[in-house]
C-alpha atoms as a PDB file:
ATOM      1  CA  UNK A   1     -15.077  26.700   2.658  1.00  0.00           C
ATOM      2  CA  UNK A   2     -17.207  23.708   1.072  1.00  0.00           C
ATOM      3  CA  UNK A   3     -17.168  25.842  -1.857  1.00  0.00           C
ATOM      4  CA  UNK A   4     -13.440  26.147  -2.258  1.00  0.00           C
ATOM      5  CA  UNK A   5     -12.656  22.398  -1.780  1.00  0.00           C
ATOM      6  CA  UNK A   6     -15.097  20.776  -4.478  1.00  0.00           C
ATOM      7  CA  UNK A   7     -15.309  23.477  -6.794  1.00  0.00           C
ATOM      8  CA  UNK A   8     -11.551  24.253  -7.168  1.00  0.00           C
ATOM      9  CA  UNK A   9      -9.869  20.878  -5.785  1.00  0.00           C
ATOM     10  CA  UNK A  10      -8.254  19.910  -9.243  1.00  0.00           C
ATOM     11  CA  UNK A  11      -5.699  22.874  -9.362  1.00  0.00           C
ATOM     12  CA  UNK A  12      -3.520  24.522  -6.683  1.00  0.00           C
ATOM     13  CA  UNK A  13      -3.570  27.429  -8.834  1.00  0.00           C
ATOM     14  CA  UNK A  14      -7.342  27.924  -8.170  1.00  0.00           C
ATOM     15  CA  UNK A  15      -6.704  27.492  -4.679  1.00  0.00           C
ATOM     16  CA  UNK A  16      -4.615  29.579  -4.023  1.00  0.00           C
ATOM     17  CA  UNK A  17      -6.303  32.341  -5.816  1.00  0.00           C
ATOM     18  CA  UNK A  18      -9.476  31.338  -3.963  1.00  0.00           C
ATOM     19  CA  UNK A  19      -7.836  31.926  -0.744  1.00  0.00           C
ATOM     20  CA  UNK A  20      -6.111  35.154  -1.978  1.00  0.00           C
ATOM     21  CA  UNK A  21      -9.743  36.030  -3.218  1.00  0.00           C
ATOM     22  CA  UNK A  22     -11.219  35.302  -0.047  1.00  0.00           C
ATOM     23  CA  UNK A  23      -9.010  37.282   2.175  1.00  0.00           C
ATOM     24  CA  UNK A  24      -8.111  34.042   3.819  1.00  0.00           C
ATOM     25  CA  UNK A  25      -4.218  34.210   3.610  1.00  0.00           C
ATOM     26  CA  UNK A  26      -4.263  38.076   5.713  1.00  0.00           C
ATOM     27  CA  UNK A  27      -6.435  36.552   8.353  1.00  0.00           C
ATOM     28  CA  UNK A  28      -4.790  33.442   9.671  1.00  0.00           C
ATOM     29  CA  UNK A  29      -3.798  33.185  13.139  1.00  0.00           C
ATOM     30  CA  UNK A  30      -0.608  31.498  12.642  1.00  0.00           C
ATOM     31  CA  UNK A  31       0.313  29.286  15.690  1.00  0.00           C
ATOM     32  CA  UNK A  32      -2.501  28.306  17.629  1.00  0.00           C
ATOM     33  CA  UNK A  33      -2.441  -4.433  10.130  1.00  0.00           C
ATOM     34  CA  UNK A  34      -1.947  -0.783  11.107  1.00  0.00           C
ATOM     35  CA  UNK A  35      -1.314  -0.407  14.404  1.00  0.00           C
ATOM     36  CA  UNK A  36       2.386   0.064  14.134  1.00  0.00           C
ATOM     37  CA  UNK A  37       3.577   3.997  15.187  1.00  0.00           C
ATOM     38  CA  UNK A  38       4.883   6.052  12.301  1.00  0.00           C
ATOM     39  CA  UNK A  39       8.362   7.480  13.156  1.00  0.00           C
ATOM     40  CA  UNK A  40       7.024  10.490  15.041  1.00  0.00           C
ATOM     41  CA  UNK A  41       5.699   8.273  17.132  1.00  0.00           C
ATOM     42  CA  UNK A  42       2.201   9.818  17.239  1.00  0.00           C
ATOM     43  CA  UNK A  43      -0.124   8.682  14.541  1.00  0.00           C
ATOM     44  CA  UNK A  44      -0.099   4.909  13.471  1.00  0.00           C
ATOM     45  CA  UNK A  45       0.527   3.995  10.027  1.00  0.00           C
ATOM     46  CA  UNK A  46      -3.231   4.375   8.848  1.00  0.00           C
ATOM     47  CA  UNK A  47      -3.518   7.598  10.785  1.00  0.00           C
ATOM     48  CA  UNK A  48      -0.651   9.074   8.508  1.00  0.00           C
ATOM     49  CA  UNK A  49      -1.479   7.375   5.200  1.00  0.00           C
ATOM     50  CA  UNK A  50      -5.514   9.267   5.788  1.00  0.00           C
ATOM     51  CA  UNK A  51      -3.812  12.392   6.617  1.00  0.00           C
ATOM     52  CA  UNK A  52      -1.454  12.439   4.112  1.00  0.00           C
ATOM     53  CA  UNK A  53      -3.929  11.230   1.859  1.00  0.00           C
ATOM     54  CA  UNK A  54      -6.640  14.078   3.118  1.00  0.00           C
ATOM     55  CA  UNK A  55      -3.852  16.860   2.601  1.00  0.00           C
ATOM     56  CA  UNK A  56      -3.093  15.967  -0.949  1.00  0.00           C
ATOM     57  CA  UNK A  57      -7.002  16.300  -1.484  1.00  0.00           C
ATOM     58  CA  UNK A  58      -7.254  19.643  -0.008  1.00  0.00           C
ATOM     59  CA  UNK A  59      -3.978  21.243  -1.095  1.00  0.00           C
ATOM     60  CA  UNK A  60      -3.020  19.168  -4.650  1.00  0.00           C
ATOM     61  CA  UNK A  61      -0.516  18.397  -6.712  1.00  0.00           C
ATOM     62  CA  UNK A  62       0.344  20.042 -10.243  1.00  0.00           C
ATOM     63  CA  UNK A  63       2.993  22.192 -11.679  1.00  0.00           C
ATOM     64  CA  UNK A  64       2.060  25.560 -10.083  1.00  0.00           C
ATOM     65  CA  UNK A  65       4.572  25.993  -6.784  1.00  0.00           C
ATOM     66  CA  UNK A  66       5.671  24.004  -4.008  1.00  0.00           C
ATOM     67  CA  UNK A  67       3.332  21.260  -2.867  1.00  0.00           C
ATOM     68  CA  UNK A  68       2.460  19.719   0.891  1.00  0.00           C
ATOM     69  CA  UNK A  69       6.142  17.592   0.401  1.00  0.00           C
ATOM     70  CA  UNK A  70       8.032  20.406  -0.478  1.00  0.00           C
ATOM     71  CA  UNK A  71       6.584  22.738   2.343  1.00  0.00           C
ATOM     72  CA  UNK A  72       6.408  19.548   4.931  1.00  0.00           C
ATOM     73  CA  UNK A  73       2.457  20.378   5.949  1.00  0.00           C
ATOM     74  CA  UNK A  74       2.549  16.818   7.182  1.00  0.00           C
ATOM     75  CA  UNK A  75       5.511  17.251   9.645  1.00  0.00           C
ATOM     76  CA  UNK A  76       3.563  20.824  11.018  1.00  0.00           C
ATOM     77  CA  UNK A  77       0.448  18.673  11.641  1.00  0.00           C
ATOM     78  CA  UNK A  78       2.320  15.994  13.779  1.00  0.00           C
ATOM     79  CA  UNK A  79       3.808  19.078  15.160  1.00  0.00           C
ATOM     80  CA  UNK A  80       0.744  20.895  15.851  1.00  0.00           C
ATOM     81  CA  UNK A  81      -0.957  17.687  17.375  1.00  0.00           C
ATOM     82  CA  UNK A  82       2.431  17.220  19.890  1.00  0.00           C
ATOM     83  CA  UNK A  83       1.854  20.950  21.245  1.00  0.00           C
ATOM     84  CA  UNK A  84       1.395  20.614  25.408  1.00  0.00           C
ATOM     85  CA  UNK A  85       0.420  24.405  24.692  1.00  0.00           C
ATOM     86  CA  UNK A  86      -2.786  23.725  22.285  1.00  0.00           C
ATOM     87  CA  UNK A  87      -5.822  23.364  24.439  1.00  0.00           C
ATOM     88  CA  UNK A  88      -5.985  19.485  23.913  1.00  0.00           C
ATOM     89  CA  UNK A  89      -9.433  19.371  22.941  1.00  0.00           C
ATOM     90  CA  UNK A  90      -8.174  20.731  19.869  1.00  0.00           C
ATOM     91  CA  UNK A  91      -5.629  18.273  19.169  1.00  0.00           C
ATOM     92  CA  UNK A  92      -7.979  15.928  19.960  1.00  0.00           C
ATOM     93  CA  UNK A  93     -10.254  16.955  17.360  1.00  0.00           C
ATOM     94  CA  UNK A  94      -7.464  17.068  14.809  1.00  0.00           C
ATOM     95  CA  UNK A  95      -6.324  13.271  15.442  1.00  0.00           C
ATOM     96  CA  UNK A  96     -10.482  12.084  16.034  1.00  0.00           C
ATOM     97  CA  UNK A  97     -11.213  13.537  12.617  1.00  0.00           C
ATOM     98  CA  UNK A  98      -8.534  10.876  11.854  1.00  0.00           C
ATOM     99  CA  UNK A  99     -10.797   8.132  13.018  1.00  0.00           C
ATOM    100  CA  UNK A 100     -13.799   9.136  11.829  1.00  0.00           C
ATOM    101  CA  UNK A 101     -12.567   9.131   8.299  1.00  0.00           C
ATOM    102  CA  UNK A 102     -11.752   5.481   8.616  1.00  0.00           C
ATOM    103  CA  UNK A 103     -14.864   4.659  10.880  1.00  0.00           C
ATOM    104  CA  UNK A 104     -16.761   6.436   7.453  1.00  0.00           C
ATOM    105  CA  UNK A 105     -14.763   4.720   4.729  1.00  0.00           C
ATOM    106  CA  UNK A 106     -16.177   0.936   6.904  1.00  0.00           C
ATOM    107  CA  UNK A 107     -19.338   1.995   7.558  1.00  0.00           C
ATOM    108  CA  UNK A 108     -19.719   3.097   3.396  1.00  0.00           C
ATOM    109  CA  UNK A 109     -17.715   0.886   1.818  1.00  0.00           C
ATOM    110  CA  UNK A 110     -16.602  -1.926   4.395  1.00  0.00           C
ATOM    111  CA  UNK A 111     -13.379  -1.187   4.338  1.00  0.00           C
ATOM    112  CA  UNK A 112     -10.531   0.578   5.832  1.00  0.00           C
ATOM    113  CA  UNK A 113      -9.421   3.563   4.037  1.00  0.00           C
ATOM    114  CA  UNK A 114      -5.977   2.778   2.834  1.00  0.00           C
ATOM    115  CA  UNK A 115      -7.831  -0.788   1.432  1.00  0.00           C
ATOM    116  CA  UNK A 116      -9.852   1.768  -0.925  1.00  0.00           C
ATOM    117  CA  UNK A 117      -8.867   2.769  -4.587  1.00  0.00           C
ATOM    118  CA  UNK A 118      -7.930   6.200  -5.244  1.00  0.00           C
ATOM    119  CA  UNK A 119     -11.231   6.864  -6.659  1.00  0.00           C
ATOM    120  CA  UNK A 120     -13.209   5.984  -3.814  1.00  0.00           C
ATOM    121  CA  UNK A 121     -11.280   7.758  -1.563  1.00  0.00           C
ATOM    122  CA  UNK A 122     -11.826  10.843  -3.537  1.00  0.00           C
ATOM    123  CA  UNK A 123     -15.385  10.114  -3.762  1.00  0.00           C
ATOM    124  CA  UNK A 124     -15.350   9.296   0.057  1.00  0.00           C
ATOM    125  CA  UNK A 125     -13.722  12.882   0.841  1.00  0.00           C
ATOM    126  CA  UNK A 126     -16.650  14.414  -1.499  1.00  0.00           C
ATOM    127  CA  UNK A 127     -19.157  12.403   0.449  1.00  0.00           C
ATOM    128  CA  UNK A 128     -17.495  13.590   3.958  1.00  0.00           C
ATOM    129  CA  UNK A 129     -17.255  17.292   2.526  1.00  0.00           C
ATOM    130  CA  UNK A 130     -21.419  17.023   2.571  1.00  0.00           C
ATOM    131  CA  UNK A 131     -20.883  16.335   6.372  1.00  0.00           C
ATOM    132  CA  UNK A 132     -21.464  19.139   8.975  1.00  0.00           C
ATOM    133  CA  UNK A 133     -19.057  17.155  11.150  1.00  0.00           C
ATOM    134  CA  UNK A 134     -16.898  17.028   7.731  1.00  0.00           C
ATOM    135  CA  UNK A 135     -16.982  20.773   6.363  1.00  0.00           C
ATOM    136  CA  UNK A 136     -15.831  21.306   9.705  1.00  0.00           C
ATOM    137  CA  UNK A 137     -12.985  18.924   9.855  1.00  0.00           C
ATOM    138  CA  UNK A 138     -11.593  19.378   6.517  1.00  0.00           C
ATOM    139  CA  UNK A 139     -11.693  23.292   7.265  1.00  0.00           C
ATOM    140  CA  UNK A 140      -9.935  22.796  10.190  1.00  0.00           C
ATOM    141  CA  UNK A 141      -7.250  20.591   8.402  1.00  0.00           C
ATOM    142  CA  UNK A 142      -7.388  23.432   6.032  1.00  0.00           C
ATOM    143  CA  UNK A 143      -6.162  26.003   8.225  1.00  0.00           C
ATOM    144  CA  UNK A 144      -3.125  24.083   9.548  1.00  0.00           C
ATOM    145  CA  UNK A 145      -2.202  23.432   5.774  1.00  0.00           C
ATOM    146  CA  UNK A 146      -2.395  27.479   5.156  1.00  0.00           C
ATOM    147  CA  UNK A 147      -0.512  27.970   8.520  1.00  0.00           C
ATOM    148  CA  UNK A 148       2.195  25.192   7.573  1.00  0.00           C
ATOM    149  CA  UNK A 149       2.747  27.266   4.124  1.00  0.00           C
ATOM    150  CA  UNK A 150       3.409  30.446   5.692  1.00  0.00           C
ATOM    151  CA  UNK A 151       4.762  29.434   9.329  1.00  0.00           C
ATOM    152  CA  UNK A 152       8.352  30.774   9.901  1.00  0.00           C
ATOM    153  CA  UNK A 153      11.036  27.760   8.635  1.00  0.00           C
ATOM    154  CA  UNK A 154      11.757  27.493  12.572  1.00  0.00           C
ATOM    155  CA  UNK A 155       8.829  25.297  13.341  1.00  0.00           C
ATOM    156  CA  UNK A 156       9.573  22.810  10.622  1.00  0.00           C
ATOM    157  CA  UNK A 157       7.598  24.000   7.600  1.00  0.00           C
ATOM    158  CA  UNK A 158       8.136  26.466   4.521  1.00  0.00           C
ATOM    159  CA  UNK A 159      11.865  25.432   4.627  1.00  0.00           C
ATOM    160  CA  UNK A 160      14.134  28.218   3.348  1.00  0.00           C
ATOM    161  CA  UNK A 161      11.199  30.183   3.281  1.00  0.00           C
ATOM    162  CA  UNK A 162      10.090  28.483   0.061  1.00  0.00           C
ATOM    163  CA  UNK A 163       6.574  29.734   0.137  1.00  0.00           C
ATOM    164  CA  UNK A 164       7.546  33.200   0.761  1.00  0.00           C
ATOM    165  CA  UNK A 165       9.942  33.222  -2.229  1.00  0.00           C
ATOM    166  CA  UNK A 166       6.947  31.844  -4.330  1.00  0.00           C
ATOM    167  CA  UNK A 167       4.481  34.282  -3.653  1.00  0.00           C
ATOM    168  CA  UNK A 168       6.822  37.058  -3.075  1.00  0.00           C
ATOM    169  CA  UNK A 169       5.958  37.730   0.253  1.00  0.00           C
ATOM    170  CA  UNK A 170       7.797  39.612   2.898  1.00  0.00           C
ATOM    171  CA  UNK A 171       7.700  38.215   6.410  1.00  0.00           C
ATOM    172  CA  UNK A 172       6.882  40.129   9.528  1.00  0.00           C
ATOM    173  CA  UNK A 173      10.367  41.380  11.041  1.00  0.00           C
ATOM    174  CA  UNK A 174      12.093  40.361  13.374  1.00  0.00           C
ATOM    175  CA  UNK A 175      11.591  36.935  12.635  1.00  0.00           C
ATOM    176  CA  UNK A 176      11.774  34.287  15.622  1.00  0.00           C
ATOM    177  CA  UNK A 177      15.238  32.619  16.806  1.00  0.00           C
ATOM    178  CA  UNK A 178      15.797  29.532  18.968  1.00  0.00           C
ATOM    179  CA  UNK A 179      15.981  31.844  21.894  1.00  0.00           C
ATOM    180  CA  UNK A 180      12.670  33.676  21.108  1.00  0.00           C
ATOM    181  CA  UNK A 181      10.440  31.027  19.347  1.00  0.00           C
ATOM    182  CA  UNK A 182       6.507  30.462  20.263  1.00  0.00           C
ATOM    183  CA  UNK A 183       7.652  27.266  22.477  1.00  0.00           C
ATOM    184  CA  UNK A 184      10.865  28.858  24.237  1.00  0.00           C
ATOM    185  CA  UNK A 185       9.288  32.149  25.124  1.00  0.00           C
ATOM    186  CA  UNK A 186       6.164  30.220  26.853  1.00  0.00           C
ATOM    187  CA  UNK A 187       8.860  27.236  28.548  1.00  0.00           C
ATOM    188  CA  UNK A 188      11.014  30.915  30.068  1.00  0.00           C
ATOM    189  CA  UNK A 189       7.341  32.359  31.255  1.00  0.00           C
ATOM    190  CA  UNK A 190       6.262  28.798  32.850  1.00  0.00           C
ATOM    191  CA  UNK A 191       9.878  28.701  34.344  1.00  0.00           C
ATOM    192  CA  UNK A 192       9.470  32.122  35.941  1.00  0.00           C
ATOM    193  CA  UNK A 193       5.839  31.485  37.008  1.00  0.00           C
ATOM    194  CA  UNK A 194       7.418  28.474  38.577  1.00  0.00           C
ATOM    195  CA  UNK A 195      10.400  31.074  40.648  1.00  0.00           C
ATOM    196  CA  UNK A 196       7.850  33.682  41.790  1.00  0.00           C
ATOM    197  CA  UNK A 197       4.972  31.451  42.998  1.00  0.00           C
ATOM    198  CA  UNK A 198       5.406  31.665  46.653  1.00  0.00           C
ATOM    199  CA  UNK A 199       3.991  28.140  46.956  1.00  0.00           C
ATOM    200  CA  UNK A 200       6.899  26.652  45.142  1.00  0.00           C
ATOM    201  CA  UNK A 201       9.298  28.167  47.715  1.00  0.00           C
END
């Protein structure tokens, strides 16, 4: 993974035929100062600039397809991270990974992240990359970024199917509704669960 983000960070193009390459894209399991709140209501204003700022370094910008705007990776994250049905450890992880960015850019440069230049947070993202704790992370990040590209348009990401239409790719069938989608289908079981348990009579 290491490999694929320094080597091949410049140019989605690479990236993507990295991933491609690497079997990655066949083998994801898709779904599982600053203080102010951003308007999700989750992350605080630094917490959203660093992963906004951490997505753009892993998936980038150029003229080759949509980018992490386009395909809204950002809203899947805050999405992901709201889940009651993610074990919360992960979630946890996902928003500490947060914090230890910024606790990194003080302890380096004495400074909170969104006080750096651009170039030192680049260089501060190469420096984490060299991290076990930081391989980790950022390949964790990774994998929601890869999910939020090919996730059905019904949880909020790949709108229109956007991605799909890029990479002419043909989505497993039948595709979910607001009646059978991940969350619905799992609120239905907990609400029958909830019927039969003879303790709730």
């Amino acid at each position: 993974m290491k490999s694929i983000v320094v080597k091949k960070i410049h140019s989605r193009r690479s990236f993507i035929s990295k991933l491609v390459g690497a079997g990655i894209l066949i083998n994801i399991p898709l779904i599982n100062s600053c203080v102010s709140k951003s308007k999700e209501g989750i992350l605080s204003r630094r917490q959203e600039l660093i992963i906004k700022t951490l997505i753009e370094f892993l998936y980038p910008s150029d003229d080759f397809g949509p980018d992490a705007t386009i395909v809204k990776t950002y809203e899947y994250f805050v999405w992901i991270i709201s889940d009651n049905y993610i074990d919360p450890e992960e979630n946890s992880y996902l928003i500490n990974g947060i914090k230890w960015i910024d606790e990194t850019a003080i302890e380096e440069y004495g400074k909170h992240f969104e006080e750096l230049k651009a170039r030192k947070k680049y260089d501060l993202f190469i420096g984490i990359i060299n991290k076990e704790w930081g391989e980790n992370y950022f390949s964790k990040v990774l994998t929601v970024i890869i999910e939020s590209m090919f996730a059905d348009p019904i949880y909020g990401s790949n709108p229109n199917g956007i991605v799909w239409q890029w990479l002419h790719h043909n989505p497993g069938q039948p595709r979910p509704n607001e009646n059978n989608k991940y969350k619905t289908i799992l609120d239905r079981k907990k609400e029958n669960f909830a019927i039969s348990s003879f303790e709730q009579l």
